[in-house]
N, C-alpha and C. Protein backbone atom coordinates (compact mmCIF):
# COMPACT_ATOMS: atom_id res chain seq x y z
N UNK A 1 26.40 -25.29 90.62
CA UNK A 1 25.71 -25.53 89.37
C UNK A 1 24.23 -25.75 89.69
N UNK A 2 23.59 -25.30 88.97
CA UNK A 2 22.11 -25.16 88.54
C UNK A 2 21.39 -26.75 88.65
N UNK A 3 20.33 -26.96 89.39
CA UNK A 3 19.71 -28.86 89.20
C UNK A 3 19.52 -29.04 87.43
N UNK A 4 19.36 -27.95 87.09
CA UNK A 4 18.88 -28.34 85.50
C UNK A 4 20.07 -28.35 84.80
N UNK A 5 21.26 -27.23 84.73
CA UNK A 5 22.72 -27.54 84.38
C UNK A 5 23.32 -29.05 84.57
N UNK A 6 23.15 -29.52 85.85
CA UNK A 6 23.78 -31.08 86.47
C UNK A 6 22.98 -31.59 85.67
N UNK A 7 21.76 -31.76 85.50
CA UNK A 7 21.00 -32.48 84.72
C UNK A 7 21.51 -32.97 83.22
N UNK A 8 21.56 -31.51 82.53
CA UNK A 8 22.05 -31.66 81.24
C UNK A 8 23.57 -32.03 81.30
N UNK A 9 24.28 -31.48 81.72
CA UNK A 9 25.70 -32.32 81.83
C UNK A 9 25.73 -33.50 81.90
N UNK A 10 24.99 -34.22 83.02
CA UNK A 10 24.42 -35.63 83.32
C UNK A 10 24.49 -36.52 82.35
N UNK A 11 23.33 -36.05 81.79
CA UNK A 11 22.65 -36.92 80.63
C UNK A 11 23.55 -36.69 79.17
N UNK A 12 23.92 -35.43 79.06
CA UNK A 12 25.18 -35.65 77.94
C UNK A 12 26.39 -36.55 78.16
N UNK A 13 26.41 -36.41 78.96
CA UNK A 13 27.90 -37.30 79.16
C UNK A 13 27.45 -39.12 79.29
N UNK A 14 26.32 -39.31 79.97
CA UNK A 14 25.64 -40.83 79.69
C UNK A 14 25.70 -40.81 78.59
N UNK A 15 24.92 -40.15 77.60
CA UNK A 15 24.59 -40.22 76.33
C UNK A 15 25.93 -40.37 75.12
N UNK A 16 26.92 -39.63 75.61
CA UNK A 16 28.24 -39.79 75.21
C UNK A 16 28.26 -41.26 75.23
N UNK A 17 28.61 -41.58 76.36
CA UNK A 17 28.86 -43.13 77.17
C UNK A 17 28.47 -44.35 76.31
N UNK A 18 26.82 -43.95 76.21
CA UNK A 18 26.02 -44.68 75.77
C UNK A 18 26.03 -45.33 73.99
N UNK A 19 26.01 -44.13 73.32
CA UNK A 19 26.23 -43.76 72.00
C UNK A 19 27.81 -45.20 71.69
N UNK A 20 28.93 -44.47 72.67
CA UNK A 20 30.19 -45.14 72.38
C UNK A 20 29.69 -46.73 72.67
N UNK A 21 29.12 -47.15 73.33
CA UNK A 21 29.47 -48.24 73.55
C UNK A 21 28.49 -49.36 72.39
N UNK A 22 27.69 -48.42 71.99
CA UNK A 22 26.25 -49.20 71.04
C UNK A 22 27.20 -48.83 69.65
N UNK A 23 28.08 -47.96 69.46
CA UNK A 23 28.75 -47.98 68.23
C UNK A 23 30.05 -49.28 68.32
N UNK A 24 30.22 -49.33 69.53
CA UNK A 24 31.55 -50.52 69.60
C UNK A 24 30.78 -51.81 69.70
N UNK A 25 29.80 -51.85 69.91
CA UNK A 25 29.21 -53.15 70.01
C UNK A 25 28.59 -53.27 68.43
N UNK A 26 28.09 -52.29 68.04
CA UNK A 26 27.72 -52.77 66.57
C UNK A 26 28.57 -53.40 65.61
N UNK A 27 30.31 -52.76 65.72
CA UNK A 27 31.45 -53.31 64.86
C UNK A 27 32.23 -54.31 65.70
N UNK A 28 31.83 -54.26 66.96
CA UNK A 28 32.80 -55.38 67.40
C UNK A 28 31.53 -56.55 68.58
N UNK A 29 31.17 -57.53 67.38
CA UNK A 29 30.04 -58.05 68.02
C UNK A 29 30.29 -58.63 69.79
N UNK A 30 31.53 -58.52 70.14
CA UNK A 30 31.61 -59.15 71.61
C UNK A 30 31.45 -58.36 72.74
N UNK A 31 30.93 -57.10 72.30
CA UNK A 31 30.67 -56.14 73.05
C UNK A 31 28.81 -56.18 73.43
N UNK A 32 28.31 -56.44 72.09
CA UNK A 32 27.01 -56.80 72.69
C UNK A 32 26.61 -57.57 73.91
N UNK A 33 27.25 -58.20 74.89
CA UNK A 33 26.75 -59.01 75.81
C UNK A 33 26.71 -58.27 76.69
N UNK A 34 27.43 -57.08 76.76
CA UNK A 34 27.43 -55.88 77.66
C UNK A 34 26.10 -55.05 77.93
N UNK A 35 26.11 -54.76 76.52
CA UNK A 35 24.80 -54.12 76.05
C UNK A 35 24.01 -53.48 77.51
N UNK A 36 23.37 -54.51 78.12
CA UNK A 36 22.55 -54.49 78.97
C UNK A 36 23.14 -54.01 80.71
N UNK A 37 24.33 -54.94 80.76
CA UNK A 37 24.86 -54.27 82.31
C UNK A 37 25.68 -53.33 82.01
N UNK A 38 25.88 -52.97 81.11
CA UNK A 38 26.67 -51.35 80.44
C UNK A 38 26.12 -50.93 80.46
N UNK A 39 24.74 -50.66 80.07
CA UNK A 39 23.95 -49.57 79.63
C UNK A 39 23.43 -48.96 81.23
N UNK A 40 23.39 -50.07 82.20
CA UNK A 40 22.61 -49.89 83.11
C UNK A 40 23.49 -49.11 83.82
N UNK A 41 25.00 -49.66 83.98
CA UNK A 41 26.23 -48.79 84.53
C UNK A 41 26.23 -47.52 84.29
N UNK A 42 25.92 -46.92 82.81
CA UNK A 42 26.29 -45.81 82.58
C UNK A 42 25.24 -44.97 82.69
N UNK A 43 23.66 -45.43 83.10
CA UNK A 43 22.55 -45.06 83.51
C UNK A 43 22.53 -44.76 84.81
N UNK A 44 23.25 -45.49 85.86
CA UNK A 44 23.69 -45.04 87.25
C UNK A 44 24.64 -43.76 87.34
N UNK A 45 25.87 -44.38 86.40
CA UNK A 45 27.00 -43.05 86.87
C UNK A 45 26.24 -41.97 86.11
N UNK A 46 25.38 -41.88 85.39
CA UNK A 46 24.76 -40.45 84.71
C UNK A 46 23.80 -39.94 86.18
N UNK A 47 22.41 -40.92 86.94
CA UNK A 47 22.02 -40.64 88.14
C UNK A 47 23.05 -39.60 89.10
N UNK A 48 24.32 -40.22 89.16
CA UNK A 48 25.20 -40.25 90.36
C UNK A 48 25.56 -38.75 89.90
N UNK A 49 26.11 -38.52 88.80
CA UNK A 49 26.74 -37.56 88.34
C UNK A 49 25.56 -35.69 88.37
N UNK A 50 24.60 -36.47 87.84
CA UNK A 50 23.69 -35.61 88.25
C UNK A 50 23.39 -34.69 89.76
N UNK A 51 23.68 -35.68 90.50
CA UNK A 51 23.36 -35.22 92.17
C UNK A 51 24.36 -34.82 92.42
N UNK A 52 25.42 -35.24 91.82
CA UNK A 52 26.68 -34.85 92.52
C UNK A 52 27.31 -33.31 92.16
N UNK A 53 26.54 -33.37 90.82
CA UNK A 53 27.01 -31.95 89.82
C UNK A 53 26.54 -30.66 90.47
N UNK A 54 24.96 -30.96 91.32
CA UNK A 54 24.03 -29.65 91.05
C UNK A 54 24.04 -29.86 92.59
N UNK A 55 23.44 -28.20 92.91
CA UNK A 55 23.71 -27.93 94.52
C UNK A 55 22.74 -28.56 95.10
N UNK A 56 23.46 -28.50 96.51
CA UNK A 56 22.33 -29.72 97.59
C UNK A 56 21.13 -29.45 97.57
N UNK A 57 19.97 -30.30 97.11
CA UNK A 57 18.50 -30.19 97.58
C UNK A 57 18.08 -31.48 98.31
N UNK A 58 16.45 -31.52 98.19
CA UNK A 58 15.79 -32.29 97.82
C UNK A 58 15.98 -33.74 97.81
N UNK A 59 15.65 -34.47 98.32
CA UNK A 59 15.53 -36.09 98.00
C UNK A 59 14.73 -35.83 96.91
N UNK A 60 13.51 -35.86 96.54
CA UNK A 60 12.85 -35.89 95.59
C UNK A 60 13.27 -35.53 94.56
N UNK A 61 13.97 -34.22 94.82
CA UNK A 61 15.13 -33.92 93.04
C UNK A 61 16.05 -34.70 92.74
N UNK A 62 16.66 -35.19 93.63
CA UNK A 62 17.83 -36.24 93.61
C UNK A 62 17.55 -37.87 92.49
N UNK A 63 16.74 -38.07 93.30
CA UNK A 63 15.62 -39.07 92.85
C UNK A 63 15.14 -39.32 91.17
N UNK A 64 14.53 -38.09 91.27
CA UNK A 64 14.05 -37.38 90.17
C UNK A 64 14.80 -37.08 88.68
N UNK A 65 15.73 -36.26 89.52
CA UNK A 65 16.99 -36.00 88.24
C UNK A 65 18.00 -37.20 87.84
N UNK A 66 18.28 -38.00 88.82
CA UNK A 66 18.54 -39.36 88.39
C UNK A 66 18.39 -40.48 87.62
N UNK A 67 17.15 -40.21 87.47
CA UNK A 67 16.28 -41.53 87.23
C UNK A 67 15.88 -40.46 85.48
N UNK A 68 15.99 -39.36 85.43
CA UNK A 68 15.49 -38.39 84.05
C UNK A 68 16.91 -38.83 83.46
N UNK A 69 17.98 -38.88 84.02
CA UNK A 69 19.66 -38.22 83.63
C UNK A 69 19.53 -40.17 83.02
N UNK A 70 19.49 -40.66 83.79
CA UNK A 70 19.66 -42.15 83.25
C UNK A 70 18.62 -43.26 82.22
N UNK A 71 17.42 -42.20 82.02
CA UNK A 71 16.34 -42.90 81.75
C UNK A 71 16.65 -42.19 80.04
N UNK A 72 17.24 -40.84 79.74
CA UNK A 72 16.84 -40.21 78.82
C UNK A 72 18.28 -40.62 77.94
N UNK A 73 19.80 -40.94 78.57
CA UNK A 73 20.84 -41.18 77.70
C UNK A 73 20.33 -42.73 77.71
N UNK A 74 19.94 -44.07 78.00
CA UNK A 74 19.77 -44.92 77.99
C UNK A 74 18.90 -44.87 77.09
N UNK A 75 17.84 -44.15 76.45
CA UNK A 75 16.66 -44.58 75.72
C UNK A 75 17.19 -43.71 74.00
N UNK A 76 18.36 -42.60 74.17
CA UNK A 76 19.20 -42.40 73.36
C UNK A 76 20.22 -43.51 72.38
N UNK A 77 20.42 -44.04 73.47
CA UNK A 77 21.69 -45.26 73.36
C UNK A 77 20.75 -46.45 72.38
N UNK A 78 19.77 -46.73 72.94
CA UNK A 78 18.98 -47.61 72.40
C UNK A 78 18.25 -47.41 71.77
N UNK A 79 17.75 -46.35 71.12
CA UNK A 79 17.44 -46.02 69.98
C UNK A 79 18.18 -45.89 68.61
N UNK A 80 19.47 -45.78 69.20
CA UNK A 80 20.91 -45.63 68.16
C UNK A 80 20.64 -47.24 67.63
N UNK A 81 20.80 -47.98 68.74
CA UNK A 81 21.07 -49.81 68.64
C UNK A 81 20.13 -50.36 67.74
N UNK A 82 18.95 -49.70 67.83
CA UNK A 82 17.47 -50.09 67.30
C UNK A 82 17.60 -49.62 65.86
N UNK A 83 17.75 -48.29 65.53
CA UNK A 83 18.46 -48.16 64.13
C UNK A 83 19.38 -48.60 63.22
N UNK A 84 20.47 -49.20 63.95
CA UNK A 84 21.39 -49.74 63.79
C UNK A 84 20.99 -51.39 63.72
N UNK A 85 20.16 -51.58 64.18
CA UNK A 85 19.17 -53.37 63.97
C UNK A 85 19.89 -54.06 64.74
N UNK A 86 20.92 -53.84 65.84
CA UNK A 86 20.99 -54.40 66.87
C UNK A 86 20.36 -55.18 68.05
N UNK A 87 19.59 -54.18 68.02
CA UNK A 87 18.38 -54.68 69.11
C UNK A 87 17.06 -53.98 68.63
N UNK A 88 16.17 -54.93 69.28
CA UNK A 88 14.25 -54.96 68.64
C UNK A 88 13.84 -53.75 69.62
N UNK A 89 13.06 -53.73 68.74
CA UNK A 89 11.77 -52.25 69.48
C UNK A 89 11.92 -52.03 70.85
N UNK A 90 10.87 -53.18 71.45
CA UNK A 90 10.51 -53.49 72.50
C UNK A 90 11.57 -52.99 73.34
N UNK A 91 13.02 -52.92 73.16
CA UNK A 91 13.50 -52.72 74.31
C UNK A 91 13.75 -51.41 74.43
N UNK A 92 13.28 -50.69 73.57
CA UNK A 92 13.49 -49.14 73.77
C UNK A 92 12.43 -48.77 75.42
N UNK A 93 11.18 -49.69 75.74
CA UNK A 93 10.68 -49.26 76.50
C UNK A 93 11.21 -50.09 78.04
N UNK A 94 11.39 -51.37 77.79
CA UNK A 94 12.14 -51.83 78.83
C UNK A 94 13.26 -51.67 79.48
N UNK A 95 14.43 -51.30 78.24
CA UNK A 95 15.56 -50.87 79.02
C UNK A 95 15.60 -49.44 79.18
N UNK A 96 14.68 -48.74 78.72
CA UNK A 96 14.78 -47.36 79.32
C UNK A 96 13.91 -47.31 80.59
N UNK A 97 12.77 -48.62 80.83
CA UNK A 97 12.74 -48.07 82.63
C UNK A 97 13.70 -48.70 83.21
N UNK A 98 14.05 -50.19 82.86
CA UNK A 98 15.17 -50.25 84.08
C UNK A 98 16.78 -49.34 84.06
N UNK A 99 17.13 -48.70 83.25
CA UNK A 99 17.68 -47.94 83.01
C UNK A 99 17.49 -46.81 84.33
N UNK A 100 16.29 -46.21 84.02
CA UNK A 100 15.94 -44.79 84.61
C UNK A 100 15.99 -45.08 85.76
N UNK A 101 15.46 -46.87 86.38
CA UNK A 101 15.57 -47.00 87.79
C UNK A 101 17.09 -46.98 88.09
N UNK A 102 17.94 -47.97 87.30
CA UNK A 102 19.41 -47.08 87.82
C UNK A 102 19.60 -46.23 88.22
N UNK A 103 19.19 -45.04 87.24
CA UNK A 103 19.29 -43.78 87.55
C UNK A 103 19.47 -43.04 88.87
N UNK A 104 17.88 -43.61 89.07
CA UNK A 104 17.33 -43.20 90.89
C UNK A 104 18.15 -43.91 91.34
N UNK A 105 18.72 -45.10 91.55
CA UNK A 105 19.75 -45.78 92.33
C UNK A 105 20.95 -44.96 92.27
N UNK A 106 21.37 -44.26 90.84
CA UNK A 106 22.73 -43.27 91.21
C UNK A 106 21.96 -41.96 92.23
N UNK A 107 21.06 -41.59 91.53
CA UNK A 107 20.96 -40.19 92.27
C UNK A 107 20.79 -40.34 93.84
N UNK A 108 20.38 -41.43 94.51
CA UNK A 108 20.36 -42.30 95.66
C UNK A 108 21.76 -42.27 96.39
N UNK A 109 22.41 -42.74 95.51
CA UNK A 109 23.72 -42.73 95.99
C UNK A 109 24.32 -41.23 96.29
N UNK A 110 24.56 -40.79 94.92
CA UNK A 110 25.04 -39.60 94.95
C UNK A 110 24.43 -38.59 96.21
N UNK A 111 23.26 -38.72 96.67
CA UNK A 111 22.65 -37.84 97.50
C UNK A 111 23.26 -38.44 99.01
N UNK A 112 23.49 -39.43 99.36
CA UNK A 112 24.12 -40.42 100.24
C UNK A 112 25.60 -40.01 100.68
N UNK A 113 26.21 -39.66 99.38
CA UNK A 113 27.49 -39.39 99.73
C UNK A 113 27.80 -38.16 99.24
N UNK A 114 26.84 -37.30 98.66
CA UNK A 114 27.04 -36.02 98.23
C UNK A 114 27.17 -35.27 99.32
């Protein structure tokens, strides 16, 4: 598979992830405490999934596509939450970088054991 195919697979399937869990936390308020080390989880396995999907390169793509794959379903997810009046503005920009740094931490991995 293509770095840009893994990519988009990547980040759809975070974004899947992401979406589900900001809709279960909106109707089932005990899910919100997650919010944050969920989001970050599913910002890694999107990283991980990315490197793991698309053929061997690059550290720098690895890196790269990781940190895009986890930074872009995470800032999805939380934009849903933010509409939904779950959560304030502000964190659309915070948890989408520490998010994206997950990311690079999956694509890190994934390149590690890919």
């Amino acid at each position: 598979m293509t770095a840009a195919r893994a990519l988009l697979a990547a980040t759809a399937a975070g974004t899947v992830l992401q979406i589900a869990m900001v809709v279960a936390g909106h109707y089932a308020p005990g899910v919100k405490p997650y919010f944050g080390p969920g989001g970050m989880l599913i910002s890694l396995a999107a990283g991980l999934l990315s490197v793991l999907l698309a053929a061997p390169g690059r550290w720098s793509a690895a890196l790269g596509g990781g940190a895009m794959a986890g930074g872009v379903c995470a800032f999805l997810g939380i934009a849903l939450s933010h509409v939904l009046g779950d959560v304030p503005a502000a964190l659309l920009l915070l948890g989408t970088l520490g998010s994206a740094v997950a990311g690079l931490a999956g694509g890190a991995l994934g390149k590690l054991i890919g």
